[in-house]
C-alpha atoms as a PDB file:
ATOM      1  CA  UNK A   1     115.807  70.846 101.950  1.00  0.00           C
ATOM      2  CA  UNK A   2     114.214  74.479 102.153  1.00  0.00           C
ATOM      3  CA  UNK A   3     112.700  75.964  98.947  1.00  0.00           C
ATOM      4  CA  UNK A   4     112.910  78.981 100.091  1.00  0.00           C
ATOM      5  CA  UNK A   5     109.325  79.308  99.052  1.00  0.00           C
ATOM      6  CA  UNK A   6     106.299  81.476 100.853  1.00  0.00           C
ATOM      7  CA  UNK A   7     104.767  80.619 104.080  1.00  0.00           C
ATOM      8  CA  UNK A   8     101.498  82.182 104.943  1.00  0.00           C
ATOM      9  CA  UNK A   9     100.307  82.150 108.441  1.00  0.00           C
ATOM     10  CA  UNK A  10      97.690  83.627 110.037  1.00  0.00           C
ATOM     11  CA  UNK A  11      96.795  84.361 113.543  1.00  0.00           C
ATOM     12  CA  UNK A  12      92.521  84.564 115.068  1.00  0.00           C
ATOM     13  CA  UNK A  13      91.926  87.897 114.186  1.00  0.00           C
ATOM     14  CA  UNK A  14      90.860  87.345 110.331  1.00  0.00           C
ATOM     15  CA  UNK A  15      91.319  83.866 109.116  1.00  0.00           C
ATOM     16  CA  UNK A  16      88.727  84.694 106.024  1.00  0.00           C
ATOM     17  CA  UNK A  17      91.125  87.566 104.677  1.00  0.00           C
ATOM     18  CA  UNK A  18      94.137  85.046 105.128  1.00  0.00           C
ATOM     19  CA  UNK A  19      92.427  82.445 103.119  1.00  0.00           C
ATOM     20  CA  UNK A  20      91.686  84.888 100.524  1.00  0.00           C
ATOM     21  CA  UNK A  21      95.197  86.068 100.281  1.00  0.00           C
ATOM     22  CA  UNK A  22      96.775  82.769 100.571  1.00  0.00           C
ATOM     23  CA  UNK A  23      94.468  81.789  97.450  1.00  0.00           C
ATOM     24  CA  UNK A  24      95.511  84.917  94.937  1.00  0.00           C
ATOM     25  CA  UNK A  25      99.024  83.246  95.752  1.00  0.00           C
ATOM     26  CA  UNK A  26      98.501  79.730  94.904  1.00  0.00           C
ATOM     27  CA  UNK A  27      99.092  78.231  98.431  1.00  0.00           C
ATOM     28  CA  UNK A  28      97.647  76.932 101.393  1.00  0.00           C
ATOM     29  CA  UNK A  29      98.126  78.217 105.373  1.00  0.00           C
ATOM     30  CA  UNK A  30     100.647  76.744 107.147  1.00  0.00           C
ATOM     31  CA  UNK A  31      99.897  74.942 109.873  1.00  0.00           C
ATOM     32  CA  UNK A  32      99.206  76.994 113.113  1.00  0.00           C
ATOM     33  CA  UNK A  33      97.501  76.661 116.265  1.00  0.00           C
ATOM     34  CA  UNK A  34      96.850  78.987 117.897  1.00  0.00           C
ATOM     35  CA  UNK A  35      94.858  78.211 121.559  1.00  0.00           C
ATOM     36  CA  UNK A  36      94.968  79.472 125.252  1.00  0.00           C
ATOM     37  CA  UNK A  37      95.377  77.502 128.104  1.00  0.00           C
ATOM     38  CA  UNK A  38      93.087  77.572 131.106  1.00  0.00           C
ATOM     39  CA  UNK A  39      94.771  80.274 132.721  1.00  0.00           C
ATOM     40  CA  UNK A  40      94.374  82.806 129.289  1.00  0.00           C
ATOM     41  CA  UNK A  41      97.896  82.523 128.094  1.00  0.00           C
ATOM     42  CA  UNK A  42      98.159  82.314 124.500  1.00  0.00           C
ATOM     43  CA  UNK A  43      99.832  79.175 122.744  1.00  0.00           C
ATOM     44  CA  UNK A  44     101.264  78.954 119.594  1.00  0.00           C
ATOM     45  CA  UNK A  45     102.181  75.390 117.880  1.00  0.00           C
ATOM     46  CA  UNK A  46     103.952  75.818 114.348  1.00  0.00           C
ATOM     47  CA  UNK A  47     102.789  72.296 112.462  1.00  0.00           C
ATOM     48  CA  UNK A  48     105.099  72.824 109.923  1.00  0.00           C
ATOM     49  CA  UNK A  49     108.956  73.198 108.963  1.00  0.00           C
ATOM     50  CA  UNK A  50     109.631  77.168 108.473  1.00  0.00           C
ATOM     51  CA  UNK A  51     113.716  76.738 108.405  1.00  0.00           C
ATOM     52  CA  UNK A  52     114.578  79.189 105.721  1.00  0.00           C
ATOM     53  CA  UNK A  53     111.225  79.786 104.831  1.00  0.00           C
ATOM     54  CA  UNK A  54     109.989  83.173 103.601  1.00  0.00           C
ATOM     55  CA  UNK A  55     107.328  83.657 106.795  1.00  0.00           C
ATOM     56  CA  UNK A  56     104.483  85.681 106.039  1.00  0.00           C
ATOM     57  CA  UNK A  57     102.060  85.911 109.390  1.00  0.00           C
ATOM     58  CA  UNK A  58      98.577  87.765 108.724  1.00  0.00           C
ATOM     59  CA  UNK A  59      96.985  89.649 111.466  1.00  0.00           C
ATOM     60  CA  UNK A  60      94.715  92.475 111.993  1.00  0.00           C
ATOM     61  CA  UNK A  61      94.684  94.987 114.842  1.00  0.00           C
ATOM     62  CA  UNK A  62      90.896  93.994 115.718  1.00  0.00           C
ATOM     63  CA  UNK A  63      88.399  92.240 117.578  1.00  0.00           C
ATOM     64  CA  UNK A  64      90.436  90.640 121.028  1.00  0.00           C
ATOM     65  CA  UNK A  65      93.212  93.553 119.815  1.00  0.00           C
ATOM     66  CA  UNK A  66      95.756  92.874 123.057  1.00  0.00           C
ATOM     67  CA  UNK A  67      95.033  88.917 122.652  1.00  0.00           C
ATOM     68  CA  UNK A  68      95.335  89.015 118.514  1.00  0.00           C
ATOM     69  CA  UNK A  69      98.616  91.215 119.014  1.00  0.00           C
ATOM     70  CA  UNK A  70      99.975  88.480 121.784  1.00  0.00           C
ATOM     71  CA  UNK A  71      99.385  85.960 119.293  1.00  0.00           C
ATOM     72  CA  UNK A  72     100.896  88.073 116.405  1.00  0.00           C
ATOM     73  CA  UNK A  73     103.854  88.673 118.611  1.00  0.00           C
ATOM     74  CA  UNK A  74     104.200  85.028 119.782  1.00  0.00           C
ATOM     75  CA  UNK A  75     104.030  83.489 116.373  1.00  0.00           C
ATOM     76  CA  UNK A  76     107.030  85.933 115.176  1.00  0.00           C
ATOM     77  CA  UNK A  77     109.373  84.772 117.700  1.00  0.00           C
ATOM     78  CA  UNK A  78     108.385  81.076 116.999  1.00  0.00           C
ATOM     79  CA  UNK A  79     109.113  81.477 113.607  1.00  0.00           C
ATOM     80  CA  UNK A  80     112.384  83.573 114.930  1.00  0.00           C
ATOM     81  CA  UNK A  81     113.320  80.307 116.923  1.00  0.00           C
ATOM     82  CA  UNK A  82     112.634  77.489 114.615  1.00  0.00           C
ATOM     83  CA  UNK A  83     115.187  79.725 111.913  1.00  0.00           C
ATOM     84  CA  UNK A  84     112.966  81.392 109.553  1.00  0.00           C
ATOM     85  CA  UNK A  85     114.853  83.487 106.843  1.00  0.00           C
ATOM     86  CA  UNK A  86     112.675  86.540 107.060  1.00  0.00           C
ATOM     87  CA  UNK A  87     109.552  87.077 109.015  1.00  0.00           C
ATOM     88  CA  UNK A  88     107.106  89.881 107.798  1.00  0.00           C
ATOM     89  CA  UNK A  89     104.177  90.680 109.934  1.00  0.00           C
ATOM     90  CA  UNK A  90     101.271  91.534 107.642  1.00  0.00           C
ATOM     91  CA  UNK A  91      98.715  93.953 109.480  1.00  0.00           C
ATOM     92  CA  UNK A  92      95.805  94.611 106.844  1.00  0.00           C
ATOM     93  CA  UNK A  93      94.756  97.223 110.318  1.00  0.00           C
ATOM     94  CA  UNK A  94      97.677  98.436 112.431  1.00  0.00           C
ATOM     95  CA  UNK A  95      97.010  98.096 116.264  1.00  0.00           C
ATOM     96  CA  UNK A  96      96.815 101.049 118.371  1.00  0.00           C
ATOM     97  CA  UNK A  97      97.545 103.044 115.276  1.00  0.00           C
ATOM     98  CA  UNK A  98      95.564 106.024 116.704  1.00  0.00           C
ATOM     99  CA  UNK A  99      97.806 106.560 119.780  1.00  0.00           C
ATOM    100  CA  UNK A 100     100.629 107.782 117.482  1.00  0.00           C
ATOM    101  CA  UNK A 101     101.594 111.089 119.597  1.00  0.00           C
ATOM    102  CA  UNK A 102     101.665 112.878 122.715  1.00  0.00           C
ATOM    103  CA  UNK A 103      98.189 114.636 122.260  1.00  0.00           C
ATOM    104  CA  UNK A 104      97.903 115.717 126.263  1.00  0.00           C
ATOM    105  CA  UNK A 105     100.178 115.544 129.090  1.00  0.00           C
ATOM    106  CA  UNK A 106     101.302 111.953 130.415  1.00  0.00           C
ATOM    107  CA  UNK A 107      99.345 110.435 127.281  1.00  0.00           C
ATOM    108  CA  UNK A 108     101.060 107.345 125.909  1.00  0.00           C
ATOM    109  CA  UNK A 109     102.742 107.030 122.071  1.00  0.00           C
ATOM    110  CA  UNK A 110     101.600 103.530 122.206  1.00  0.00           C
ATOM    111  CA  UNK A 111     101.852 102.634 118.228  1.00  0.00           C
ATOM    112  CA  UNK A 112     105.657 103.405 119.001  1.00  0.00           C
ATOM    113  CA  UNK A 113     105.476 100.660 121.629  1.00  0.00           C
ATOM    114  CA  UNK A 114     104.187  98.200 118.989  1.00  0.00           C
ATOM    115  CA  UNK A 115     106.539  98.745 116.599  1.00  0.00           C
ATOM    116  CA  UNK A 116     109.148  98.082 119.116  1.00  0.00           C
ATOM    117  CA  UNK A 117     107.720  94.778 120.523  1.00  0.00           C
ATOM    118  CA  UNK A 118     107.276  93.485 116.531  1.00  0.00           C
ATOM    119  CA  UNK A 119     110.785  94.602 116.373  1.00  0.00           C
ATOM    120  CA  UNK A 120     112.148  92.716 119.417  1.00  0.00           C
ATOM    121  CA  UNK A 121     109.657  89.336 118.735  1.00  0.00           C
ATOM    122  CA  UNK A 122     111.990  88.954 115.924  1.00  0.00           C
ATOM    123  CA  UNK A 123     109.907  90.978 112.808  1.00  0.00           C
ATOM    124  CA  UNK A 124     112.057  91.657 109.643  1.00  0.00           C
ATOM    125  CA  UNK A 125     109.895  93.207 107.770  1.00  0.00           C
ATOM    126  CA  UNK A 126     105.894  95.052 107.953  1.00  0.00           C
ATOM    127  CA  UNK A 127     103.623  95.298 105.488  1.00  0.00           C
ATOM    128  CA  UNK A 128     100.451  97.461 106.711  1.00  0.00           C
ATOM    129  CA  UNK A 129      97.011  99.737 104.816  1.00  0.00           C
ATOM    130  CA  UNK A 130      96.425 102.758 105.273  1.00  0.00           C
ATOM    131  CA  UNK A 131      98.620 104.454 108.703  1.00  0.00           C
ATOM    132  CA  UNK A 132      96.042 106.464 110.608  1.00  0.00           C
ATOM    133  CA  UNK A 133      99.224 108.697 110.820  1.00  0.00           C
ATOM    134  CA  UNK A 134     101.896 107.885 107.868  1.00  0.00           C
ATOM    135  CA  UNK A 135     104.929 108.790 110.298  1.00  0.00           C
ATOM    136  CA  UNK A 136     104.142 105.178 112.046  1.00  0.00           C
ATOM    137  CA  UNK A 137     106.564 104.152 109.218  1.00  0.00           C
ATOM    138  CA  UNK A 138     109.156 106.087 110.956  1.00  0.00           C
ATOM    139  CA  UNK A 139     108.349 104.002 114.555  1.00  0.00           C
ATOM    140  CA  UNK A 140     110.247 101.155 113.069  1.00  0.00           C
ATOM    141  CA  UNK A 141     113.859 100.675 112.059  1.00  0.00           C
ATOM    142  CA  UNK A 142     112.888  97.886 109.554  1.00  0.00           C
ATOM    143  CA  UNK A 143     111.436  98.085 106.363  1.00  0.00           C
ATOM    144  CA  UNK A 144     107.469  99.070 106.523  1.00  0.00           C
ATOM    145  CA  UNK A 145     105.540  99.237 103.350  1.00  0.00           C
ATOM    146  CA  UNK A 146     102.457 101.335 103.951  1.00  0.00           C
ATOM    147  CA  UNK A 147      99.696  99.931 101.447  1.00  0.00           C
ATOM    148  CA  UNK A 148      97.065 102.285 100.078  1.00  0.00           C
ATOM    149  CA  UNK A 149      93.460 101.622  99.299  1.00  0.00           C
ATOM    150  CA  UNK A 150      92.882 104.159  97.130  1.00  0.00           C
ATOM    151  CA  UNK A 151      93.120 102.989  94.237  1.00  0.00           C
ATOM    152  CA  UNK A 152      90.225 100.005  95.210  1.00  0.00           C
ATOM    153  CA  UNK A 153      88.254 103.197  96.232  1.00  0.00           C
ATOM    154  CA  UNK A 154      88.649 104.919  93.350  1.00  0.00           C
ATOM    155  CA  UNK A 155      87.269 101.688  91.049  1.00  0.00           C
ATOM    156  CA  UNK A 156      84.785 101.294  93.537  1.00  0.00           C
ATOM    157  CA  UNK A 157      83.158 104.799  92.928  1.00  0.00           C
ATOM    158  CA  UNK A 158      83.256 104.753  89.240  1.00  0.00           C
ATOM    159  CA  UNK A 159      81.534 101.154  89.079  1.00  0.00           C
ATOM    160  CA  UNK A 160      78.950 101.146  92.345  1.00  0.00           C
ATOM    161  CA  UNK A 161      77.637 104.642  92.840  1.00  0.00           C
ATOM    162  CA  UNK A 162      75.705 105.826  89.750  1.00  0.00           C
ATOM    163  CA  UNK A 163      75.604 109.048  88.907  1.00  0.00           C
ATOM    164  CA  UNK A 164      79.633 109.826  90.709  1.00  0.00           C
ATOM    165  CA  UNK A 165      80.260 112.106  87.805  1.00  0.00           C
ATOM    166  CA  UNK A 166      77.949 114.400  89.603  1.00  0.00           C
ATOM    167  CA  UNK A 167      79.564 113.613  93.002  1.00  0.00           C
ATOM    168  CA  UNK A 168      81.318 115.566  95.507  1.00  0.00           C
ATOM    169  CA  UNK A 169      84.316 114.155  97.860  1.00  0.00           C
ATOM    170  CA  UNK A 170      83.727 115.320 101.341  1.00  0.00           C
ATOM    171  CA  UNK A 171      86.475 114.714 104.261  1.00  0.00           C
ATOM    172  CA  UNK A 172      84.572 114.285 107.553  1.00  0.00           C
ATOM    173  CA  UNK A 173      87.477 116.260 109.720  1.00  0.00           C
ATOM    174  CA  UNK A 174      90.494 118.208 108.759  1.00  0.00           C
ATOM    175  CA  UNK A 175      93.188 115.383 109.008  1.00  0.00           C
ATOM    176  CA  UNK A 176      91.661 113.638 106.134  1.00  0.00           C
ATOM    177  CA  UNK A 177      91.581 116.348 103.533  1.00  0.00           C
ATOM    178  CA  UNK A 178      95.032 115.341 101.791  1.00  0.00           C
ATOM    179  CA  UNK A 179      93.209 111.873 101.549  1.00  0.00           C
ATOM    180  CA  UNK A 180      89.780 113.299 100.123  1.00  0.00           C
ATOM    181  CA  UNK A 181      91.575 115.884  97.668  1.00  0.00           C
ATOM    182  CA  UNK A 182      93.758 113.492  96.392  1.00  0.00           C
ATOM    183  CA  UNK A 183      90.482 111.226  95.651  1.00  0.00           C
ATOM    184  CA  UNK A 184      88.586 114.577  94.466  1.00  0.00           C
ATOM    185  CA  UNK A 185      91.688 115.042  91.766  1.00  0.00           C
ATOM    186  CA  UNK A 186      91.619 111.448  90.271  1.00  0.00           C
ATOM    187  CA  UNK A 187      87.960 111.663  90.048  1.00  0.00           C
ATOM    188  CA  UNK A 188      88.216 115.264  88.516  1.00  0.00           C
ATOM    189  CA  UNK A 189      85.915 116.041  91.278  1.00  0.00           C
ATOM    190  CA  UNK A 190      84.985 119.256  93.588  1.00  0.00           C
ATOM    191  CA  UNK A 191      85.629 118.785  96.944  1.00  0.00           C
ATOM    192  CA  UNK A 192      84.051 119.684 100.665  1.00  0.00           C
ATOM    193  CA  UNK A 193      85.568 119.469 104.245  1.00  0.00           C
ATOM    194  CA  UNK A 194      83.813 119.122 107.521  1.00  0.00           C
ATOM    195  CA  UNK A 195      85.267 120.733 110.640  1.00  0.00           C
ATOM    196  CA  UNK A 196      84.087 118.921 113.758  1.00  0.00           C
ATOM    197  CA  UNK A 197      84.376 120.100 117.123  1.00  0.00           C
ATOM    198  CA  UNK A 198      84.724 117.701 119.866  1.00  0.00           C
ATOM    199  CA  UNK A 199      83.810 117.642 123.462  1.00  0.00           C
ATOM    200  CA  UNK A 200      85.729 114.382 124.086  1.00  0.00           C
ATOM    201  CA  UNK A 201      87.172 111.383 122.330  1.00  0.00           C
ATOM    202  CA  UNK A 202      84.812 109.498 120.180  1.00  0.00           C
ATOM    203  CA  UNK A 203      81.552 112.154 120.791  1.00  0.00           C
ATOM    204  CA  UNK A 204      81.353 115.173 118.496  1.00  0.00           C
ATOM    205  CA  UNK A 205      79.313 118.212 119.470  1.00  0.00           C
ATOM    206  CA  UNK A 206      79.223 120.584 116.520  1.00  0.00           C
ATOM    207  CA  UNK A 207      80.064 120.302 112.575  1.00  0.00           C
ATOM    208  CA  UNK A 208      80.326 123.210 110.033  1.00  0.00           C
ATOM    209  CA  UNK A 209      80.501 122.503 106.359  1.00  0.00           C
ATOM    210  CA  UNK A 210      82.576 124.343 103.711  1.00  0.00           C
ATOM    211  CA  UNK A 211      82.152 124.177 100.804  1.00  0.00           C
ATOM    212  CA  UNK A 212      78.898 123.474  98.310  1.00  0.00           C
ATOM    213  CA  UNK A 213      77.071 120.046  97.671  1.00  0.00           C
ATOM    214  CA  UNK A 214      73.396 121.527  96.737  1.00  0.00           C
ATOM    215  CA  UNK A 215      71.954 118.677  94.504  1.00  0.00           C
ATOM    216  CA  UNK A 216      75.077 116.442  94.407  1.00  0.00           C
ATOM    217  CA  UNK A 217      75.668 113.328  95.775  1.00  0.00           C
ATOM    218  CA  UNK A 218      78.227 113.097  98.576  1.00  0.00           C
ATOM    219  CA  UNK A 219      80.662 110.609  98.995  1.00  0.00           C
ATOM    220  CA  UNK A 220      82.972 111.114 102.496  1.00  0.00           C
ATOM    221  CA  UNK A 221      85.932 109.237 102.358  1.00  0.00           C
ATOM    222  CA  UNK A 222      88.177 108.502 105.713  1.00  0.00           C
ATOM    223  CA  UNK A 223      90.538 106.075 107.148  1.00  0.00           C
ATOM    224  CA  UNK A 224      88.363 104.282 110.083  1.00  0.00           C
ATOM    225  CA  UNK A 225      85.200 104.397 111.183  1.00  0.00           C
ATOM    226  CA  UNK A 226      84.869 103.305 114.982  1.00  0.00           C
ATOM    227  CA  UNK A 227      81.597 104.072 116.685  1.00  0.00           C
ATOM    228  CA  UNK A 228      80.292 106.217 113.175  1.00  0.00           C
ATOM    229  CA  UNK A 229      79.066 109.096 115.210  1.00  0.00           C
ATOM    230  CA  UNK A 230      81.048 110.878 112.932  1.00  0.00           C
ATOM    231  CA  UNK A 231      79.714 109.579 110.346  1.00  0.00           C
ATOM    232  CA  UNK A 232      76.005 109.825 111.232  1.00  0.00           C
ATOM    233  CA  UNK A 233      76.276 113.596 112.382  1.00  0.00           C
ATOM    234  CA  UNK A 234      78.098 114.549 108.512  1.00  0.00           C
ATOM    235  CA  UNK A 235      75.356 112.962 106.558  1.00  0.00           C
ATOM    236  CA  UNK A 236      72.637 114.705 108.390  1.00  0.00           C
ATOM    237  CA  UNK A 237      74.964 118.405 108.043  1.00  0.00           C
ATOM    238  CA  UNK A 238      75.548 117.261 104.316  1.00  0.00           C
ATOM    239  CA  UNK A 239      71.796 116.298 103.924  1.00  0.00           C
ATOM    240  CA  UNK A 240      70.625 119.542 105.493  1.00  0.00           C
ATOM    241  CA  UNK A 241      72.987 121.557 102.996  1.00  0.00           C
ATOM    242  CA  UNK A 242      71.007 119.937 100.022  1.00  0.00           C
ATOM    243  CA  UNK A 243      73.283 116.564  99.047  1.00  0.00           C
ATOM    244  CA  UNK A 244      71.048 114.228  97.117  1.00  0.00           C
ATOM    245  CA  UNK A 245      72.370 111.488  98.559  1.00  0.00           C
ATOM    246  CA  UNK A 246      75.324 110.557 100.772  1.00  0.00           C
ATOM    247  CA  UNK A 247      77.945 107.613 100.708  1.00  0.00           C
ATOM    248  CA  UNK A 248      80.699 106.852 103.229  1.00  0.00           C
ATOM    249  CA  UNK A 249      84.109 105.136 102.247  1.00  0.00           C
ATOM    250  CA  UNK A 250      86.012 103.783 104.806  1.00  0.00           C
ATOM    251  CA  UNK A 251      88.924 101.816 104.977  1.00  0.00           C
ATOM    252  CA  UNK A 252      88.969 100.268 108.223  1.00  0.00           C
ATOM    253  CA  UNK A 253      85.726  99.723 109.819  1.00  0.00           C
ATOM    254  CA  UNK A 254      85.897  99.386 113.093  1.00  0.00           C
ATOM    255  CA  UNK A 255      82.124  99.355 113.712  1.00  0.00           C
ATOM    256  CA  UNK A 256      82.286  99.032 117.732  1.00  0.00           C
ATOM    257  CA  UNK A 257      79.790  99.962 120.167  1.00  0.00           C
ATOM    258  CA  UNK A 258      76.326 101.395 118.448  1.00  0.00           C
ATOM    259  CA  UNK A 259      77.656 102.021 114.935  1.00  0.00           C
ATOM    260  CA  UNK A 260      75.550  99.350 113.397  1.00  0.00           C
ATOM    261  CA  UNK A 261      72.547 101.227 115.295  1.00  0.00           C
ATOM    262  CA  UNK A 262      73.896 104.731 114.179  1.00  0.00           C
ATOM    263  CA  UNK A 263      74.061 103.534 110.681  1.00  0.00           C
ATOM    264  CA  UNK A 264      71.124 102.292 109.541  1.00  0.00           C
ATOM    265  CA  UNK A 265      69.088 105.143 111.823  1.00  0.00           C
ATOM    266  CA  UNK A 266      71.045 107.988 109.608  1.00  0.00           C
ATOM    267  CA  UNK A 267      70.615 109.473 106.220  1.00  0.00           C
ATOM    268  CA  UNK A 268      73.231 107.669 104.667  1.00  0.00           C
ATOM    269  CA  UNK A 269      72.426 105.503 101.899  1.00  0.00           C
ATOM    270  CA  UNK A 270      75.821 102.978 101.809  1.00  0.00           C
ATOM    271  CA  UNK A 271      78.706 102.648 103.924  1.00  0.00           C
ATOM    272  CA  UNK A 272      81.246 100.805 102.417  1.00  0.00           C
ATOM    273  CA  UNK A 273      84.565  99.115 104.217  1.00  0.00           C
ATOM    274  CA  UNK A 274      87.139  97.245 103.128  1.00  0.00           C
ATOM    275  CA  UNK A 275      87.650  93.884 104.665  1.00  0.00           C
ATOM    276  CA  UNK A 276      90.965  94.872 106.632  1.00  0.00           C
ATOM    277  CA  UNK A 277      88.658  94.101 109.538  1.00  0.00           C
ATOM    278  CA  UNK A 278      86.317  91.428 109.345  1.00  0.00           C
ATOM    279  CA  UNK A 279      82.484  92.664 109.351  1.00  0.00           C
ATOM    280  CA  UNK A 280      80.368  89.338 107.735  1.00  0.00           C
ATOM    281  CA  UNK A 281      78.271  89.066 110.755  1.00  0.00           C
ATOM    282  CA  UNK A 282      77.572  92.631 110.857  1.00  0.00           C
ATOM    283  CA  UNK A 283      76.609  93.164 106.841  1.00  0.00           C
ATOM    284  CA  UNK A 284      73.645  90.917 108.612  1.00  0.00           C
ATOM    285  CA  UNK A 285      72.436  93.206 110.912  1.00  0.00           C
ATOM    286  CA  UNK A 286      73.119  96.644 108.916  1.00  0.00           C
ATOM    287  CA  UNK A 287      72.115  96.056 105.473  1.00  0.00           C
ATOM    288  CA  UNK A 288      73.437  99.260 104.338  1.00  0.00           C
ATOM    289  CA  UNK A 289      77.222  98.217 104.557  1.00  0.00           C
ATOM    290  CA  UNK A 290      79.078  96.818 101.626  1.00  0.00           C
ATOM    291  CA  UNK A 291      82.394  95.737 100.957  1.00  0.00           C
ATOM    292  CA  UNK A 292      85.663  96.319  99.191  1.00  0.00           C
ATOM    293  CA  UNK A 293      87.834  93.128  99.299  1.00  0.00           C
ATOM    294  CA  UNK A 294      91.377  94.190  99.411  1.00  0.00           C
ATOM    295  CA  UNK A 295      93.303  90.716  99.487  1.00  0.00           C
ATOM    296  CA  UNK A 296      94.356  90.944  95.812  1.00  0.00           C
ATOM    297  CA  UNK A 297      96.508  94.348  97.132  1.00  0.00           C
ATOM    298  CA  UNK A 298      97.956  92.669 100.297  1.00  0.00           C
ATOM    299  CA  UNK A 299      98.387  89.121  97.971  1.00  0.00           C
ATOM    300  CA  UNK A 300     100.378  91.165  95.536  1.00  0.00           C
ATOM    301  CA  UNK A 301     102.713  92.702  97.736  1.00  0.00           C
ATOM    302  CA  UNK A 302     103.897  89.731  99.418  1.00  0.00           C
ATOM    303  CA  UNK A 303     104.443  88.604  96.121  1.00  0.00           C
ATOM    304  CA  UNK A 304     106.332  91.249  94.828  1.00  0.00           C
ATOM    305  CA  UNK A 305     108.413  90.826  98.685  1.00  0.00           C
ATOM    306  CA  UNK A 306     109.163  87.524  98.006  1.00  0.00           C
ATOM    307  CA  UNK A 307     110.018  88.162  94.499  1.00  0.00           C
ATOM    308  CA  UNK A 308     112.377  91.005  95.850  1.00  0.00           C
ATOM    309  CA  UNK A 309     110.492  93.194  92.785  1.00  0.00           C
ATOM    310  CA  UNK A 310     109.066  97.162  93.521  1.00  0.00           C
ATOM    311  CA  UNK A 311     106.073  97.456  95.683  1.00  0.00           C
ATOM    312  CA  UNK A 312     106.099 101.383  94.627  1.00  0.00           C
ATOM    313  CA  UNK A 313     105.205 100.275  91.490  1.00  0.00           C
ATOM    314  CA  UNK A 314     102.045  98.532  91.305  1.00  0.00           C
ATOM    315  CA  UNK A 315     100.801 100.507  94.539  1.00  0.00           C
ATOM    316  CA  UNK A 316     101.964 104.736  93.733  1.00  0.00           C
ATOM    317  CA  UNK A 317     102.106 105.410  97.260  1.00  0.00           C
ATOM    318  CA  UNK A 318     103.613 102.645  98.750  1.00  0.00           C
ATOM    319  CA  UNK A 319     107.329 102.323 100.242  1.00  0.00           C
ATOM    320  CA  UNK A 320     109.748 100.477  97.841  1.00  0.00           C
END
């Protein structure tokens, strides 16, 4: 007889986060293998009953990204078939999440084309951190409760980096500014903004900075850090324009390609991710990174799902 009770899942992508998560709630991971035959295709066995089960399957857009999504999208509709009551995908780092518009001619929206294959696999219900564009809430027809790290950002700052009081929050482009001034005003803190100018994707050629952070420590926030060239070329503009020191906060760290190389070669003195994506191997190589654990966040909101009680609440930001 179903209990109705919480089923956590959790795909290749990051089994560490889904242990952590399935701890803060006082259960164990289902049952689930997930393997590929000879020929690459993904296979999914279910080792468990999930008939009226409150499914909860944990995946990040990282890594393998097309194989972790198969999986993601494969373990849904097994659920789907073997009568789950409600299926939420839980993506700590939404896939393809920077491919949210039509930026040049022909150019794909493909985060739309996500949310409509989690829609069709059979997903009730999404639970993501920290939209690289907010409006991916509005891809999907179902419920989609966009998490925010801030506030594990905020704590961070006043208990890791001494002397924040003296701090300035600096947003490495324009598109981040709401996200740095909104920081800047919890802190009661000046802010700064970079403006970048790019020759391509992923290669910036020239940065200006406005605003003034002689003899203050820096501290740029943003949402992802992917090959930190970004990152790298900010610290040395905020370095040459007098910081003291310099601190990157990111939420999702990608790290691909030379990052690792690009950040312990730079000025910065900590760059510190949240472990949306998983990054213990590379803490190994780049001693300079440090982590924010955000499974109590994720934990509590599939709580408060299951509990049918107000995400809003406990998170400010997020969708009820």
């Amino acid at each position: 007889m179903s209990s109705n009770s919480i089923r956590i899942l959790a795909g290749n992508s990051h089994p560490a986060l889904a242990k952590l998560i399935a701890k803060r709630l006082g259960t164990d991971l289902a049952n689930v293998t997930v393997s590929k035959y000879s020929n690459q295709e993904t296979a999914v066995t279910i080792g468990e009953s999930v008939r009226d089960e409150d499914v909860y399957i944990i995946q990040s857009g990282c890594g393998e990204i097309n194989d972790h999504l198969m999986e993601l999208l494969i373990m849904i509709n097994a659920c789907k078939t073997a009568s789950a009551r409600r299926i939420t995908a839980v993506l700590p780092c939404f896939p393809y999440a920077r491919q949210d518009k039509k930026d040049k001619s022909r150019a794909p929206i493909s985060a739309k084309l996500v949310a409509n294959m989690l829609t069709v696999a059979g997903a009730d219900h999404v639970i993501t951190m920290d939209l690289h564009a907010s409006q991916i809430q509005g891809f999907f027809d179902r419920p989609v409760d966009n998490l925010y790290g801030e506030p594990s950002v905020l704590r961070y700052i006043r208990e890791n980096i001494p002397d924040w009081k003296n701090a300035i929050i600096v947003s490495p482009d324009a598109g981040g500014a709401k996200r740095a001034t909104s920081i800047a005003d919890h802190l009661d803190l000046d802010f700064a903004l970079i403006h970048k100018e790019r020759k391509k994707a992923n290669e910036v050629s020239r940065m200006v900075l406005v605003g003034d952070v002689k003899d203050k420590v820096a501290i740029l926030v943003d949402d992802m850090a992917d090959t930190c060239g970004t990152l790298g070329l900010a610290a040395k503009t905020l370095m040459d324009n007098g910081a003291s020191a310099v601190y990157a906060i990111v939420i999702h760290g990608v790290l691909s390609g030379k990052a690792l190389d690009v950040i312990n070669n730079s000025v910065l003195t900590r760059v510190v991710v949240t472990n949306t994506i998983p990054h213990a191997e590379k803490k190994k190589i780049c001693p300079k990174l440090d982590t924010i654990d955000v499974s109590a966040v994720l934990a509590e909101a599939i709580r408060r799902t299951h509990n049918g009680e107000s995400v809003s609440y406990l998170f400010g930001h997020a969708t009820i």
